[in-house]
N, C-alpha and C. Protein backbone atom coordinates (compact mmCIF):
# COMPACT_ATOMS: atom_id res chain seq x y z
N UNK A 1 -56.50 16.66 -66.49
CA UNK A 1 -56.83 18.06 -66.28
C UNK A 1 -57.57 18.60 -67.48
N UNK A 2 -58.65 20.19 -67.49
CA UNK A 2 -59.33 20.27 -68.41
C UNK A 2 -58.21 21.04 -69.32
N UNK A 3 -57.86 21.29 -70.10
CA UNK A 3 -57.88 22.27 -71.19
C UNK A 3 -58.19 23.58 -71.07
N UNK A 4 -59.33 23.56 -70.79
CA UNK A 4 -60.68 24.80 -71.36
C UNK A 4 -60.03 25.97 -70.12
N UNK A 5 -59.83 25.04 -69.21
CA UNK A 5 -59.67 26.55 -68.00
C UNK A 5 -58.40 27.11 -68.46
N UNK A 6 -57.63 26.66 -69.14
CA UNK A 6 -56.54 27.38 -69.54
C UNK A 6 -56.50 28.39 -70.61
N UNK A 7 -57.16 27.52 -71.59
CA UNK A 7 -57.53 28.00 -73.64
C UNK A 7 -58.51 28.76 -73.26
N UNK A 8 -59.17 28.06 -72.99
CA UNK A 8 -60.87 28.91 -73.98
C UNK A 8 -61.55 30.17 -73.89
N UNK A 9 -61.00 30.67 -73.21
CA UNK A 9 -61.01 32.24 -72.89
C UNK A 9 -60.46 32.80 -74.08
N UNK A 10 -58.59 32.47 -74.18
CA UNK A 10 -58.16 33.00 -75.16
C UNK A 10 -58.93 32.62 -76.68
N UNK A 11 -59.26 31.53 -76.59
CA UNK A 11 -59.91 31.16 -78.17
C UNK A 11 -61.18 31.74 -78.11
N UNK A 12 -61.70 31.96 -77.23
CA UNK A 12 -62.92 32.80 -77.59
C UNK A 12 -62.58 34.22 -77.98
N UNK A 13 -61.63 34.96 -77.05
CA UNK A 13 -61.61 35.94 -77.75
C UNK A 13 -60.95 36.02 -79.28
N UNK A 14 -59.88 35.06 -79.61
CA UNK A 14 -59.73 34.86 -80.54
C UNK A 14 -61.15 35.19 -82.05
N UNK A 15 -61.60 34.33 -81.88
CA UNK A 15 -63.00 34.34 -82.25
C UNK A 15 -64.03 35.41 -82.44
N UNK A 16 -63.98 36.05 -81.12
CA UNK A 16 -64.90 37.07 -81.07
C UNK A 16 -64.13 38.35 -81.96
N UNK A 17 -62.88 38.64 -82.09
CA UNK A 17 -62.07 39.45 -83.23
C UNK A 17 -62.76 39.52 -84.86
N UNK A 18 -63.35 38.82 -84.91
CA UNK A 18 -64.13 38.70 -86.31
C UNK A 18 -65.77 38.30 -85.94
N UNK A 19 -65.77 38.76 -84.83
CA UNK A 19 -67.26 38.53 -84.40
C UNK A 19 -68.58 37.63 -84.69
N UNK A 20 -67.47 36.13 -84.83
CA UNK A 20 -67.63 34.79 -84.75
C UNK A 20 -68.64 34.79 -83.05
N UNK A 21 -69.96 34.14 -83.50
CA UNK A 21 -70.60 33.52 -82.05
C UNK A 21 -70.42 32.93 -81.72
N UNK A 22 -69.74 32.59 -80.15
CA UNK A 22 -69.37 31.70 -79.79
C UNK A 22 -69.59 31.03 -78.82
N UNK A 23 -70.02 29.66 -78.37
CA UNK A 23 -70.08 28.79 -77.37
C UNK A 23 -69.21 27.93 -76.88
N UNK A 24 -68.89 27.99 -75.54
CA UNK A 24 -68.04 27.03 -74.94
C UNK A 24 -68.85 25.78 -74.17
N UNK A 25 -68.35 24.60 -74.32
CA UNK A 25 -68.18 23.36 -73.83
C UNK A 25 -67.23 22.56 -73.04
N UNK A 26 -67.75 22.34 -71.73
CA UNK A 26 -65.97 21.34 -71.38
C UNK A 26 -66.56 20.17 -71.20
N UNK A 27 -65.58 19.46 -71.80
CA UNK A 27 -65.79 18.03 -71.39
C UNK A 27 -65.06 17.43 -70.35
N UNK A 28 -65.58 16.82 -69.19
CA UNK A 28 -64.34 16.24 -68.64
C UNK A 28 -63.52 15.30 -69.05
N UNK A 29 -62.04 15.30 -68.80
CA UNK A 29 -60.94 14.84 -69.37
C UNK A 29 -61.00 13.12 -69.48
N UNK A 30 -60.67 12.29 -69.91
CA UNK A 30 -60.69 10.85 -69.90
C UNK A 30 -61.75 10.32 -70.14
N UNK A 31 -61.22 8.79 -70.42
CA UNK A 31 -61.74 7.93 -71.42
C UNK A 31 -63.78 8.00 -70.59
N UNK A 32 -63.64 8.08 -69.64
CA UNK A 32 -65.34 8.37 -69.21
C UNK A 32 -65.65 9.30 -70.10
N UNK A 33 -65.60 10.01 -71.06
CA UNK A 33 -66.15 10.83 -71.71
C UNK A 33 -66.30 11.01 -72.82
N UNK A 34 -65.90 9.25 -73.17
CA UNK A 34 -65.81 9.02 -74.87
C UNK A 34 -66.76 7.67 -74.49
N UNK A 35 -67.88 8.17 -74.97
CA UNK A 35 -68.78 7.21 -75.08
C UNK A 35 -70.18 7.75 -75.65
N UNK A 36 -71.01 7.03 -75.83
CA UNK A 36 -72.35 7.69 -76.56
C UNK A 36 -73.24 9.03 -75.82
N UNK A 37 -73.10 8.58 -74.66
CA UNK A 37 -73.61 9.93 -73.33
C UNK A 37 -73.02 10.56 -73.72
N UNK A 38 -71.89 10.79 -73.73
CA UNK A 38 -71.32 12.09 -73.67
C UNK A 38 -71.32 12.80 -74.81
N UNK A 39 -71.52 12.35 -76.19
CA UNK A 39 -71.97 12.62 -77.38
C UNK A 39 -73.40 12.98 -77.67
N UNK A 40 -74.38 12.18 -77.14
CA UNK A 40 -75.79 12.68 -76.83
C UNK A 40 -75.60 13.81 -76.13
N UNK A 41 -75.10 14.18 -74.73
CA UNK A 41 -75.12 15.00 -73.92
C UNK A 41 -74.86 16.38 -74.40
N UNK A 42 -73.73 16.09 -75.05
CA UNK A 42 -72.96 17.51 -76.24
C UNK A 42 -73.66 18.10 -77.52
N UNK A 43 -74.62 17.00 -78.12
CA UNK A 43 -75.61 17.18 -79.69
C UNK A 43 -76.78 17.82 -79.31
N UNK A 44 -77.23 17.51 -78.10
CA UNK A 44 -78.34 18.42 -77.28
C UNK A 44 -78.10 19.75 -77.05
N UNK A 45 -76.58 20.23 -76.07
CA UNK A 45 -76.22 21.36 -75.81
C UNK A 45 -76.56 22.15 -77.30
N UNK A 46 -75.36 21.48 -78.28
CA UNK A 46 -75.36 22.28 -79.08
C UNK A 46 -76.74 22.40 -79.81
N UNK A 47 -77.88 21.54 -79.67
CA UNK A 47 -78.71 22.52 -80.38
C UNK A 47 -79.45 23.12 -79.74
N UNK A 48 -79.68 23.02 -78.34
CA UNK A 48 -79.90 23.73 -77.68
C UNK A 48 -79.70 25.57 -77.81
N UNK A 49 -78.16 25.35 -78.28
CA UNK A 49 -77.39 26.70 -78.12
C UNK A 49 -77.51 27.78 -79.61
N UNK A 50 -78.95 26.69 -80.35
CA UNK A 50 -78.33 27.28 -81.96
C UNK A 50 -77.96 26.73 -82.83
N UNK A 51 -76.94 25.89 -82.64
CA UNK A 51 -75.92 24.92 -83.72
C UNK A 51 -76.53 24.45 -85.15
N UNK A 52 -76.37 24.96 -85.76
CA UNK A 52 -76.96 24.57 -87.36
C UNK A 52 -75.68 24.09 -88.07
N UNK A 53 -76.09 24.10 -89.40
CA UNK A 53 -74.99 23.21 -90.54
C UNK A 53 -73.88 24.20 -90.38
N UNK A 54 -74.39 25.60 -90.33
CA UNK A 54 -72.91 26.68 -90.82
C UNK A 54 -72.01 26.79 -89.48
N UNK A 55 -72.26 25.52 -88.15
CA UNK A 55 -71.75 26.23 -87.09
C UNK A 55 -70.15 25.08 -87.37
N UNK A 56 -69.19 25.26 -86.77
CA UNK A 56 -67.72 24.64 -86.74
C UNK A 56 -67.41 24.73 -85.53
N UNK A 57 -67.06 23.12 -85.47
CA UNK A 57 -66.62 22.73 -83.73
C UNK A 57 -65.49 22.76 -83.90
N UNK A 58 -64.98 22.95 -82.67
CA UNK A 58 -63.28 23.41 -82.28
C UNK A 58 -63.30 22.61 -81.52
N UNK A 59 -62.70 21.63 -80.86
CA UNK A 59 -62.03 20.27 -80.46
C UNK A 59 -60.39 21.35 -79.68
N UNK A 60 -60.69 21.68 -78.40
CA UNK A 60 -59.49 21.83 -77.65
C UNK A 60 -59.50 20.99 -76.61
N UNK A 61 -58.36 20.30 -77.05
CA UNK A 61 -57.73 19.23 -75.59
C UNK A 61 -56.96 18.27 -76.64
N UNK A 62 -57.08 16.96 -75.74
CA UNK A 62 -55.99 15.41 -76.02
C UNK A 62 -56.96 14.64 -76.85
N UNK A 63 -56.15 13.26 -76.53
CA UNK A 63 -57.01 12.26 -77.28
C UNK A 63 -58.10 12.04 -77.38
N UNK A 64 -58.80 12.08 -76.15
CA UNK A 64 -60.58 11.67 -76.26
C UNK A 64 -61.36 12.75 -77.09
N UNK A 65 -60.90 14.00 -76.48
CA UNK A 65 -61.54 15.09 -76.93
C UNK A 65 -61.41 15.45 -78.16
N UNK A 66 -60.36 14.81 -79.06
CA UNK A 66 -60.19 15.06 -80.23
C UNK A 66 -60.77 14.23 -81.25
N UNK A 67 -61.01 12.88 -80.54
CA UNK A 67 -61.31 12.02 -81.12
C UNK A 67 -63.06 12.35 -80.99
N UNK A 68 -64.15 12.61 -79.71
CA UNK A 68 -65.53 12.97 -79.54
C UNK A 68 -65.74 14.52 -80.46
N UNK A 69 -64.78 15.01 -80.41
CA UNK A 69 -65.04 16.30 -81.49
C UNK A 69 -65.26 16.03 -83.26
N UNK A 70 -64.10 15.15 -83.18
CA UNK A 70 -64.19 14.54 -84.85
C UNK A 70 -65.30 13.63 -85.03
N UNK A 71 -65.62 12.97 -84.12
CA UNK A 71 -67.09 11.92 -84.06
C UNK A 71 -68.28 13.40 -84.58
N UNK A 72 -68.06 14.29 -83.35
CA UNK A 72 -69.53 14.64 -83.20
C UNK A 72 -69.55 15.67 -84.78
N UNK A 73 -68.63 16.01 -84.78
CA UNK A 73 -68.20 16.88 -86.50
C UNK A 73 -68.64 16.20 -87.68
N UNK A 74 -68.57 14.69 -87.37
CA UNK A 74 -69.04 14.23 -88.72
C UNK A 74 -70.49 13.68 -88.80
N UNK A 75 -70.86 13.65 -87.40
CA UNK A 75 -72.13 13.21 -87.39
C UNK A 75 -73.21 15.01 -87.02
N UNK A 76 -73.39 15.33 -86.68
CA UNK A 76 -73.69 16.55 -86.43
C UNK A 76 -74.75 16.81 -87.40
N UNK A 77 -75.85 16.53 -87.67
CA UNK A 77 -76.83 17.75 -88.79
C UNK A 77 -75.66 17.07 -89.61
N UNK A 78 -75.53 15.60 -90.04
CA UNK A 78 -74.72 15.24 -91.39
C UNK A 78 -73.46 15.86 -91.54
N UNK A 79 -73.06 16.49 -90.64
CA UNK A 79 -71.25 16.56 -90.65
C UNK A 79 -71.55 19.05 -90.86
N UNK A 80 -70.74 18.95 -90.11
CA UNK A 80 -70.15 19.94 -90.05
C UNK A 80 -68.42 20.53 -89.69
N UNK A 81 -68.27 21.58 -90.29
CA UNK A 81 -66.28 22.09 -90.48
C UNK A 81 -66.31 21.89 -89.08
């Protein structure tokens, strides 16, 4: 199941309280989504959306997602928070 339909509402508004810009992403859940596509697929969005050095990914969900968030965090424009 995703995460995001549950969280990411609240973490955005979270966020938006200090009037942090913010973009949401879902990934679908499981190991199909830990692989290089889906990392290409996500490095595009985000620069698509803006994403520079000062932006910080938030990684909500389980294993894969935590693990493709910390991938794409360190690779990102040379690593970003």
């Amino acid at each position: 199941r995703n995460v995001s339909s549950k969280h990411a509402d609240i973490l955005k508004k979270s966020f938006d309280v200090v009037n942090a810009i913010t973009c949401v992403k879902a990934i679908p859940p499981g190991e199909v989504s830990k692989g290089r596509r889906t990392k290409e697929e996500v490095e595009d969005w985000m620069a698509s959306n803006g994403c520079k050095k000062d932006c910080c990914l938030v990684a909500l969900g389980g294993g894969v997602i935590q693990d493709l968030g910390g991938f794409l965090a360190s690779t990102y424009m040379m690593g970003i928070p």
